[in-house]
N, C-alpha and C. Protein backbone atom coordinates (compact mmCIF):
# COMPACT_ATOMS: atom_id res chain seq x y z
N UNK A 1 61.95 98.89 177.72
CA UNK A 1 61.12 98.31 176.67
C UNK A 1 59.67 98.73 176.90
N UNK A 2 58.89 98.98 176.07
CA UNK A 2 57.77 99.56 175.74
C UNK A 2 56.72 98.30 175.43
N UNK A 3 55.61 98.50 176.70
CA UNK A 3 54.43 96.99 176.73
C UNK A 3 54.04 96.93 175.08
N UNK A 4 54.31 95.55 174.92
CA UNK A 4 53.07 95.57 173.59
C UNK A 4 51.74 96.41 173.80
N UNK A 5 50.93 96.47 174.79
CA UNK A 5 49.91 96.80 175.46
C UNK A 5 49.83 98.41 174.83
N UNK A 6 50.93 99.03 175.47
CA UNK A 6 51.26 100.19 175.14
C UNK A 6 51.06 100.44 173.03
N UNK A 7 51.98 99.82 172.85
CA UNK A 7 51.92 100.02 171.38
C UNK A 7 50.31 99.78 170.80
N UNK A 8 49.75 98.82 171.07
CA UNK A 8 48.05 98.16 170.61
C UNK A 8 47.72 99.74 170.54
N UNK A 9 47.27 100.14 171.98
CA UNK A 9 46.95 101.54 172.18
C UNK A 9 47.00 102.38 171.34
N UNK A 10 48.48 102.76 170.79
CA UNK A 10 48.71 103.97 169.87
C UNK A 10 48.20 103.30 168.27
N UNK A 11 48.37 102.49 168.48
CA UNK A 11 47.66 102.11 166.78
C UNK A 11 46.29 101.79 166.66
N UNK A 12 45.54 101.33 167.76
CA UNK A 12 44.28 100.85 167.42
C UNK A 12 43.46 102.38 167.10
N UNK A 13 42.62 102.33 166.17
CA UNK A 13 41.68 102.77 165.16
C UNK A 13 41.74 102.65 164.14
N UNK A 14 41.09 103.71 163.23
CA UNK A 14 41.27 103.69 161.49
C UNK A 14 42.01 104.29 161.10
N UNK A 15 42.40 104.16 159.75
CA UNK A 15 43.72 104.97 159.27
C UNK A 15 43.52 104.71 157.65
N UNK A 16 43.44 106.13 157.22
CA UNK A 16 43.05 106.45 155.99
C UNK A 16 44.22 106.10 155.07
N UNK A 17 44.34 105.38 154.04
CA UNK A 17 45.73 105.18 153.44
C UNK A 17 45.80 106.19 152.14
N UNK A 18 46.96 107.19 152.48
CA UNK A 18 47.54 108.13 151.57
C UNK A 18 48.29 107.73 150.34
N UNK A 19 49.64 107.16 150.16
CA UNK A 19 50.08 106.95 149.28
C UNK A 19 51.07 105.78 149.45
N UNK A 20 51.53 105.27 148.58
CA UNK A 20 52.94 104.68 148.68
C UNK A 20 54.10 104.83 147.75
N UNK A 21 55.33 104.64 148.13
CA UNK A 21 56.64 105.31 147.56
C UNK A 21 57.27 103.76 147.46
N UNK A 22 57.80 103.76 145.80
CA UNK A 22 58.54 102.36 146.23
C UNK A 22 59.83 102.42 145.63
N UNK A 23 60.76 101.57 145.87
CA UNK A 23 61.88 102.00 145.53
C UNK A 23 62.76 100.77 145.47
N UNK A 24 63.67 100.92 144.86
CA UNK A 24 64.87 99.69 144.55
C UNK A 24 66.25 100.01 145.86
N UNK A 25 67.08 98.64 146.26
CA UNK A 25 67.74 98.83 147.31
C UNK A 25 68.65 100.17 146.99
N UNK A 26 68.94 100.50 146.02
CA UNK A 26 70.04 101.45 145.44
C UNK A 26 69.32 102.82 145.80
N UNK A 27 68.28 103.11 146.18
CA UNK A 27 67.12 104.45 146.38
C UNK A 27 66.44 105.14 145.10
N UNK A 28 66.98 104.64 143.98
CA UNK A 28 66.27 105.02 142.64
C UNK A 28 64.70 104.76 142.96
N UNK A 29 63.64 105.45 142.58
CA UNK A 29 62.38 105.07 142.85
C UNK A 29 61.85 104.54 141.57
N UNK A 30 61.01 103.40 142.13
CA UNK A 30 60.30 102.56 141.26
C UNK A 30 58.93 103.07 141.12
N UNK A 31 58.38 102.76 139.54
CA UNK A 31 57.09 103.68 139.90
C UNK A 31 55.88 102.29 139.26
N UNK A 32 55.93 101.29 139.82
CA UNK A 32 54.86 100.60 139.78
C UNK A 32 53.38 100.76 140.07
N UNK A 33 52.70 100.52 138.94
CA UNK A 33 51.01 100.50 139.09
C UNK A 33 50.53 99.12 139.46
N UNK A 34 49.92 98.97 140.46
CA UNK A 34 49.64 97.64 140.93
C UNK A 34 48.63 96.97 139.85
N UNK A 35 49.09 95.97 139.29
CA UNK A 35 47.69 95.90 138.56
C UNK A 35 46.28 95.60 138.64
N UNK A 36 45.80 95.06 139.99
CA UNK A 36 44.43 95.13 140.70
C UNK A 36 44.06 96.58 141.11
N UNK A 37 45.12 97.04 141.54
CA UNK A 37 44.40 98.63 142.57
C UNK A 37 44.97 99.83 141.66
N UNK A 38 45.50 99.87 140.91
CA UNK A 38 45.75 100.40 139.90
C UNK A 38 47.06 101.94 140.86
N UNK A 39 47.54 103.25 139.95
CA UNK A 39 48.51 103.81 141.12
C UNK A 39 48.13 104.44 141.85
N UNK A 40 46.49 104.93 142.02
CA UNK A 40 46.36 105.84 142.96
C UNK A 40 44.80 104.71 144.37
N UNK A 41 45.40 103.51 144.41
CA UNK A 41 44.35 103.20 145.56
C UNK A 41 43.83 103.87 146.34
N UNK A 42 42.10 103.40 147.09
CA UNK A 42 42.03 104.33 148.27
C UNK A 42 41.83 103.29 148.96
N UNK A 43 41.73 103.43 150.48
CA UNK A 43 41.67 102.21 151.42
C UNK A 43 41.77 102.17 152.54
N UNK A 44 41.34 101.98 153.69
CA UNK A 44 41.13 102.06 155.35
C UNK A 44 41.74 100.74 155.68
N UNK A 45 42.32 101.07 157.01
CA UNK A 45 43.18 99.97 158.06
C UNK A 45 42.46 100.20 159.02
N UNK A 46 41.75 99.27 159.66
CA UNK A 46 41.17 99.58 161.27
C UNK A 46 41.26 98.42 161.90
N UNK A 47 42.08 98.82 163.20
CA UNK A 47 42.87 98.22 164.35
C UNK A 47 41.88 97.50 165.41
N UNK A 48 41.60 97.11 166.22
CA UNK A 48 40.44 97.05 167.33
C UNK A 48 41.41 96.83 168.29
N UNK A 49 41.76 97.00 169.65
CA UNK A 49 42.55 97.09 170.59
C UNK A 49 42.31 95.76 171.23
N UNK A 50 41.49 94.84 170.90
CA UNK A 50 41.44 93.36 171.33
C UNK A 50 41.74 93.06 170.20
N UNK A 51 42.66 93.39 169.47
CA UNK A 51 43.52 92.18 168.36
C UNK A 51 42.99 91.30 167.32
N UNK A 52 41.98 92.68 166.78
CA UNK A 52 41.42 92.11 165.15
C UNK A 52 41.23 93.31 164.84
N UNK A 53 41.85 93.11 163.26
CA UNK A 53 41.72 94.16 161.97
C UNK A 53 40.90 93.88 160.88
N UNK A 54 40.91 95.00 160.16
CA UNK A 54 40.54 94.57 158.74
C UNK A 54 41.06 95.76 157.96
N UNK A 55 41.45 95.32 156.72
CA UNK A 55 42.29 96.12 155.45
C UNK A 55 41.19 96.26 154.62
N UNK A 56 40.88 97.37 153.57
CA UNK A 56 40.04 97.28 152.59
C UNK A 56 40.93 98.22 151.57
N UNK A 57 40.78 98.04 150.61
CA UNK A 57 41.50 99.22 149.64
C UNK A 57 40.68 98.73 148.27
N UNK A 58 40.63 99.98 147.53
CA UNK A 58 40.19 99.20 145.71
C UNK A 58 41.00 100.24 145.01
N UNK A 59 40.69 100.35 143.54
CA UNK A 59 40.82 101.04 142.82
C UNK A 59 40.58 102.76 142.85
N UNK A 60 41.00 103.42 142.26
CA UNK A 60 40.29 104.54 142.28
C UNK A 60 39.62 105.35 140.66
N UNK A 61 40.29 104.25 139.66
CA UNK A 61 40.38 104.53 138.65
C UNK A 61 38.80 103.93 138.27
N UNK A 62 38.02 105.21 137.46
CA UNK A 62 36.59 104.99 137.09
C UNK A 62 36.26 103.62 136.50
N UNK A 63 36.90 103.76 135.35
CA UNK A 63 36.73 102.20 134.54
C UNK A 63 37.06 100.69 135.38
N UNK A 64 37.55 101.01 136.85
CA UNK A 64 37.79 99.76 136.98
C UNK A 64 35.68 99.65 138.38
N UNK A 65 35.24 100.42 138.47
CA UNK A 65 34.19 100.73 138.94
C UNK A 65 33.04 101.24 138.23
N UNK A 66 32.64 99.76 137.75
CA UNK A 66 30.99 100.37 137.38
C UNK A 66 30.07 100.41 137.99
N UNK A 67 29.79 102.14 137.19
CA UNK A 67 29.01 103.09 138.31
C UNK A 67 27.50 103.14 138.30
N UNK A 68 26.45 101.86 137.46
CA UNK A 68 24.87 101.28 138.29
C UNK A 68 25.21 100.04 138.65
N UNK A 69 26.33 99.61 139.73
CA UNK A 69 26.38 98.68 140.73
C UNK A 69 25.22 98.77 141.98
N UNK A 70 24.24 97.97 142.25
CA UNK A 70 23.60 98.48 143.76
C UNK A 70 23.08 97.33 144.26
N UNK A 71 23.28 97.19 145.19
CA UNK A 71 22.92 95.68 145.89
C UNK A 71 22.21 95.46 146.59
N UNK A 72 20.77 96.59 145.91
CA UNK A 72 19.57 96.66 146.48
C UNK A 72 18.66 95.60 145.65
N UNK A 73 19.09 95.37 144.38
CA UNK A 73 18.56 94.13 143.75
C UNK A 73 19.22 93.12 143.38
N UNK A 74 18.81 92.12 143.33
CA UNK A 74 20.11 90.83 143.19
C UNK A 74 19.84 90.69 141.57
N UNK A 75 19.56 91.53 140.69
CA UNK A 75 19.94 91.22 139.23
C UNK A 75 20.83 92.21 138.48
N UNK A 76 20.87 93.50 139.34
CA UNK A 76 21.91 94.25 138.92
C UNK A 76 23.07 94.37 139.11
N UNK A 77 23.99 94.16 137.49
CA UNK A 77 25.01 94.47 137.30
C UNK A 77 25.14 92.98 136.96
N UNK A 78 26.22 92.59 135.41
CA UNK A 78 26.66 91.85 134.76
C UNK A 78 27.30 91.10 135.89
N UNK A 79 27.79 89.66 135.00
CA UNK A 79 28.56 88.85 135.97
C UNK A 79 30.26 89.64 135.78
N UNK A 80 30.07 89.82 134.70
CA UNK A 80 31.78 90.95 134.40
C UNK A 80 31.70 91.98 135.08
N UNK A 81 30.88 93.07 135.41
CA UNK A 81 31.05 94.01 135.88
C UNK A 81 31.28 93.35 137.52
N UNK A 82 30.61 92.65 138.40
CA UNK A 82 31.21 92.10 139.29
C UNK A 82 32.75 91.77 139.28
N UNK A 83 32.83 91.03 138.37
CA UNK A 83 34.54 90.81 138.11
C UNK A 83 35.27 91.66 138.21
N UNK A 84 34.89 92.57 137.64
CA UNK A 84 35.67 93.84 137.95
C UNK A 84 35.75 94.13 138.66
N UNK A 85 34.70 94.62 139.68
CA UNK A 85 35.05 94.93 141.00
C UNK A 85 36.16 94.17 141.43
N UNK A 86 35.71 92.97 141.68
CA UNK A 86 36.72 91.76 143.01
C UNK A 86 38.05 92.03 142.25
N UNK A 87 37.83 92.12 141.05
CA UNK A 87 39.51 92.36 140.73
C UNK A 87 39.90 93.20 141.02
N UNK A 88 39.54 94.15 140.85
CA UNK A 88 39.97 95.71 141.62
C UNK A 88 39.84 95.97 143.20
N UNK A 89 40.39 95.12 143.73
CA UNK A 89 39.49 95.30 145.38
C UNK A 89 40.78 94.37 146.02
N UNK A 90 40.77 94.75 147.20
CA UNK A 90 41.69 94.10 148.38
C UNK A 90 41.08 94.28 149.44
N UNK A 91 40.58 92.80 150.04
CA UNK A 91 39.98 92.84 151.69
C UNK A 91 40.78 91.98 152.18
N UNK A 92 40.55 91.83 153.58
CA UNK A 92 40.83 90.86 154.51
C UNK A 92 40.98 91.13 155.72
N UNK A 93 40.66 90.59 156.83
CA UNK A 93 40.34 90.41 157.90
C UNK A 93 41.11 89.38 158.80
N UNK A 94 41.30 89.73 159.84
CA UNK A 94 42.22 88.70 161.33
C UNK A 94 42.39 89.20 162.66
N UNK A 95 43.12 88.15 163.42
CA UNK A 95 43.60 88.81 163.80
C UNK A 95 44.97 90.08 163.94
N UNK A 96 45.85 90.77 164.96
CA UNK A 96 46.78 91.28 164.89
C UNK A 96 47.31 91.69 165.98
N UNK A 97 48.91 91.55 165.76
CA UNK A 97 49.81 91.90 166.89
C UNK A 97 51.16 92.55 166.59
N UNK A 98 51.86 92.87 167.93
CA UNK A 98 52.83 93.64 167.42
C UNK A 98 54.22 92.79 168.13
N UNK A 99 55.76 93.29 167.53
CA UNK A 99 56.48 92.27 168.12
C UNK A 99 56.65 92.67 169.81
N UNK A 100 57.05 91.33 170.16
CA UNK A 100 57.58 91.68 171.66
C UNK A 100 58.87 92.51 171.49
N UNK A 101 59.35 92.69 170.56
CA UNK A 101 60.93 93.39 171.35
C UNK A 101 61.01 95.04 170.99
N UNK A 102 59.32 95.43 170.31
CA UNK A 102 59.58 96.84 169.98
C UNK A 102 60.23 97.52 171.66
N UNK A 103 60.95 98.53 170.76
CA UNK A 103 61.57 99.05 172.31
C UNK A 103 60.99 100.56 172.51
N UNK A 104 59.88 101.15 171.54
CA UNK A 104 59.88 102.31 171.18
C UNK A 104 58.26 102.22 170.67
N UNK A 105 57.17 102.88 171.06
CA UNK A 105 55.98 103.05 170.53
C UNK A 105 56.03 103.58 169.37
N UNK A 106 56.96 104.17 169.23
CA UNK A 106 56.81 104.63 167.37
C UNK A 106 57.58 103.67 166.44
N UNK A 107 58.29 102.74 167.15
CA UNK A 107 58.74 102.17 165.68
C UNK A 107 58.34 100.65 166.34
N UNK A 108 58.67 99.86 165.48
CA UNK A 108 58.09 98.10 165.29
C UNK A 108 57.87 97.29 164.29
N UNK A 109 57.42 96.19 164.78
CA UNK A 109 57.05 95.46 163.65
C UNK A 109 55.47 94.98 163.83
N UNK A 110 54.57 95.17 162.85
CA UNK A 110 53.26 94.49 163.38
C UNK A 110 52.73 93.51 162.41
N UNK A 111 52.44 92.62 162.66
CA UNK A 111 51.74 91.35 161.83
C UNK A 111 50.08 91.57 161.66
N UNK A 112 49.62 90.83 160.38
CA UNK A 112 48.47 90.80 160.09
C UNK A 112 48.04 89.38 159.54
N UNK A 113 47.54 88.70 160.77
CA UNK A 113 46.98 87.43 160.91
C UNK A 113 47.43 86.34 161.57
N UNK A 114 47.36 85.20 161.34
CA UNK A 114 46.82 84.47 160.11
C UNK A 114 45.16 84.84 160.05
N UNK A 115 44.97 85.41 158.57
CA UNK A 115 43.64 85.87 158.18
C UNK A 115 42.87 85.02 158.21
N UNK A 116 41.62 86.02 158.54
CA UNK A 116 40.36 84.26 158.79
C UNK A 116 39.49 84.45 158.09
N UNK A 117 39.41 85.89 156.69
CA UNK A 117 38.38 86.11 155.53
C UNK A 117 39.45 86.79 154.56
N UNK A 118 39.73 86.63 153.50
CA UNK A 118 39.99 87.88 152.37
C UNK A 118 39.05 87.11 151.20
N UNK A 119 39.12 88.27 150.37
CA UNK A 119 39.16 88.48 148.78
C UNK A 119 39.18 87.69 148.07
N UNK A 120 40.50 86.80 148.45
CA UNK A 120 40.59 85.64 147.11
C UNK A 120 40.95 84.50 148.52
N UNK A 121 40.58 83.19 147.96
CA UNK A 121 40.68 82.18 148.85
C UNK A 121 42.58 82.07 149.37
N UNK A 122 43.57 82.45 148.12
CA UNK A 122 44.48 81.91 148.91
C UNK A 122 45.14 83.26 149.55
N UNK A 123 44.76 84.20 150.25
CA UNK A 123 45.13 85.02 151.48
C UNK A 123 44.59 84.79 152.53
N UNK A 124 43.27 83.50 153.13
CA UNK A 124 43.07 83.09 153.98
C UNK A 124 44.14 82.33 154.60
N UNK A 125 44.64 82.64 155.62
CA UNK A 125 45.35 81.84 156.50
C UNK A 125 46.87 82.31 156.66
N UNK A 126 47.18 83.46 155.77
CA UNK A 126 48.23 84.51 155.48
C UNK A 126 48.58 84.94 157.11
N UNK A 127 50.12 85.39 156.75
CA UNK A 127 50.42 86.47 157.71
C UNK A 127 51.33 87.45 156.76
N UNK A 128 51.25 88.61 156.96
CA UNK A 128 51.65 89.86 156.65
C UNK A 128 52.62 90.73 157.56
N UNK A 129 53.41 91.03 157.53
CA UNK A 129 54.51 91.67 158.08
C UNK A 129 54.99 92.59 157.77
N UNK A 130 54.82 94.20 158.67
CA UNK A 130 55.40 94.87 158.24
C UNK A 130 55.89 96.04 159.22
N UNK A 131 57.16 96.65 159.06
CA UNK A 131 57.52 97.48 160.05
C UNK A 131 57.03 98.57 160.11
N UNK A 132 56.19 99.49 161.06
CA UNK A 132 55.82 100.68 161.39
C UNK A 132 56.35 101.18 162.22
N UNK A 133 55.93 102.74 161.75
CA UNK A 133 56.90 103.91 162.41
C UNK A 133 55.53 104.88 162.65
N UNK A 134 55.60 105.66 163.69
CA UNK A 134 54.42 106.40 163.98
C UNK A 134 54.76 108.03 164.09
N UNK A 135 54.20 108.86 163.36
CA UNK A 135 54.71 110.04 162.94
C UNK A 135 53.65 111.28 163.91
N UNK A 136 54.14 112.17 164.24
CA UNK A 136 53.07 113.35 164.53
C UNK A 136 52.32 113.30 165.64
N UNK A 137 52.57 112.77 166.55
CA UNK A 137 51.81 111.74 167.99
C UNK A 137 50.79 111.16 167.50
N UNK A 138 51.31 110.24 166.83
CA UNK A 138 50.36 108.85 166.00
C UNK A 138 49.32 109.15 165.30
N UNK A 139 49.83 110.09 164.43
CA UNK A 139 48.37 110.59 163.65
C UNK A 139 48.96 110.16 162.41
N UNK A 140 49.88 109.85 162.08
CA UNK A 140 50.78 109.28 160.69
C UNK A 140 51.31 108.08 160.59
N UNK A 141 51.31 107.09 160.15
CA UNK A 141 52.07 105.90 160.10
C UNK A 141 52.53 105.54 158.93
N UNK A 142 53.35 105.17 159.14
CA UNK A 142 54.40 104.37 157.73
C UNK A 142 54.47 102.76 157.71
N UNK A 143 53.72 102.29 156.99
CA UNK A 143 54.77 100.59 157.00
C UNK A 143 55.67 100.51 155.89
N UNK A 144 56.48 99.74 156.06
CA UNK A 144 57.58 99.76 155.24
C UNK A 144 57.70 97.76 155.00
N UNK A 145 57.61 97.80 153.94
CA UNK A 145 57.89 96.24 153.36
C UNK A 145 58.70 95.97 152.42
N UNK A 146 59.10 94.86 152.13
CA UNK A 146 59.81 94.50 150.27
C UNK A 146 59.31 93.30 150.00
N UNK A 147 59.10 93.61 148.61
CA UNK A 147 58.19 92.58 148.33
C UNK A 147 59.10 91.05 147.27
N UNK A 148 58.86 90.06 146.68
CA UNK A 148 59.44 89.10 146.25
C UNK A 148 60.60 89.79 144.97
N UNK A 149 60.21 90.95 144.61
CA UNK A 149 61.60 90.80 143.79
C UNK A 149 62.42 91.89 144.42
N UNK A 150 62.70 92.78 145.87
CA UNK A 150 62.96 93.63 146.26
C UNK A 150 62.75 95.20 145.93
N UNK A 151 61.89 95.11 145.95
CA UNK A 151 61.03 96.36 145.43
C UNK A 151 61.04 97.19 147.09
N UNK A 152 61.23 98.03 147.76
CA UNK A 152 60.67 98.56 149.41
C UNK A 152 59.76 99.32 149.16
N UNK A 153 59.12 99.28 150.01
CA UNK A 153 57.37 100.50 149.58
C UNK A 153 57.35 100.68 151.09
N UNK A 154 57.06 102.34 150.61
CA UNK A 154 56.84 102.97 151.88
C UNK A 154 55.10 102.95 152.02
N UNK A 155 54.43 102.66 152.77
CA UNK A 155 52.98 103.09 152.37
C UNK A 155 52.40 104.04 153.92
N UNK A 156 51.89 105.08 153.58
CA UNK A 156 51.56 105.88 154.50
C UNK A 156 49.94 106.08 154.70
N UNK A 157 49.75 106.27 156.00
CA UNK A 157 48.42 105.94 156.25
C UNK A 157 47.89 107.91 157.30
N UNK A 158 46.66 108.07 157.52
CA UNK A 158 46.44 109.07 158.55
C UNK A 158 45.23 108.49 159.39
N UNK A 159 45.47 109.32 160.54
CA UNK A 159 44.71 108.45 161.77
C UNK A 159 43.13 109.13 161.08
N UNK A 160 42.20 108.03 161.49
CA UNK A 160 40.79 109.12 160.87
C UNK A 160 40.04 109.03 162.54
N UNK A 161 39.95 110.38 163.07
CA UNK A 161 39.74 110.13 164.77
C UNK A 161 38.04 110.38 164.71
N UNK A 162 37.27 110.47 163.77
CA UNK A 162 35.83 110.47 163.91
C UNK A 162 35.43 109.93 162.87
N UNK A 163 34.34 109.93 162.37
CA UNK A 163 33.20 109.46 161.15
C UNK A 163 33.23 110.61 160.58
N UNK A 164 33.30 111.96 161.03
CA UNK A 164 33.57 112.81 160.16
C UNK A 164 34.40 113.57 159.04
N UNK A 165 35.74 112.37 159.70
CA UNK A 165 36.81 113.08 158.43
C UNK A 165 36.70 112.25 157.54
N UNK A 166 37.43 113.13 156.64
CA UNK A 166 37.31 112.49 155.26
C UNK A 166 38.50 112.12 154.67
């Protein structure tokens, strides 16, 4: 069996989120547009190896981002155009861990929280669950979830190892 310790390790940093694949138990693929983040989200996962994260993702779609937002003055931008944003947006913050019985640094299960900030008041206090698999000597990850009406989504992430990638 493989230390939790061990696993923290290979996952802690950032991780650029690529895409997700979702699909019905039968393998037919489902092609859902989320309706906050719309189908092509962008969004960072970053790990800290003392056992706190934070998720961010929004939209990528123009109209859901208006573009003289700046929060260099506190009168710019409508109370709607704010709205928009938060609607288009996914944060949150906690702690995080992984299970005791992974037997394998590339595969597992890792939890996210109970959260101690998001987005909308009722994802405070959440936990999130989802199985990862680590691809390419951990430069790729997969979580894999299903959600309340059995939908499975693959969602894939890439390691970002400086400030310089993009």
């Amino acid at each position: 069996m493989v230390k939790p310790e061990d696993v923290i390790k290979a996952i802690s940093g950032t991780w650029l989120y690529l895409n997700v694949t979702s699909y019905f138990d039968n393998g037919t693929i489902s092609h859902p547009e989320d309706a906050g983040l719309g189908k092509f989200p962008v969004g960072i996962l970053t790990y800290n190896p003392n056992g706190w994260m934070s998720a961010n993702f929004m939209s990528s779609r123009p109209e859901d981002r208006p573009p003289n937002i700046d929060t260099a003055t506190q009168d710019v931008g409508t109370d709607a155009e704010w709205a928009l944003i938060g609607k288009h947006t996914l944060a949150y913050a906690g702690p995080w861990y992984v299970s005791e019985t992974t037997k394998e640094v590339e595969v597992g299960q890792i939890t996210h929280g109970p959260t101690k900030v998001a987005w909308v008041p009722t994802w405070v206090g959440i936990q999130l669950q989802k199985n990862y698999t680590l691809y390419d000597d951990a430069k790729i990850m997969r979580f894999r979830s299903k959600n309340k009406v059995g939908i499975t989504g693959d969602m894939f992430f890439r390691r970002l190892d400086t400030g310089k990638d993009d």
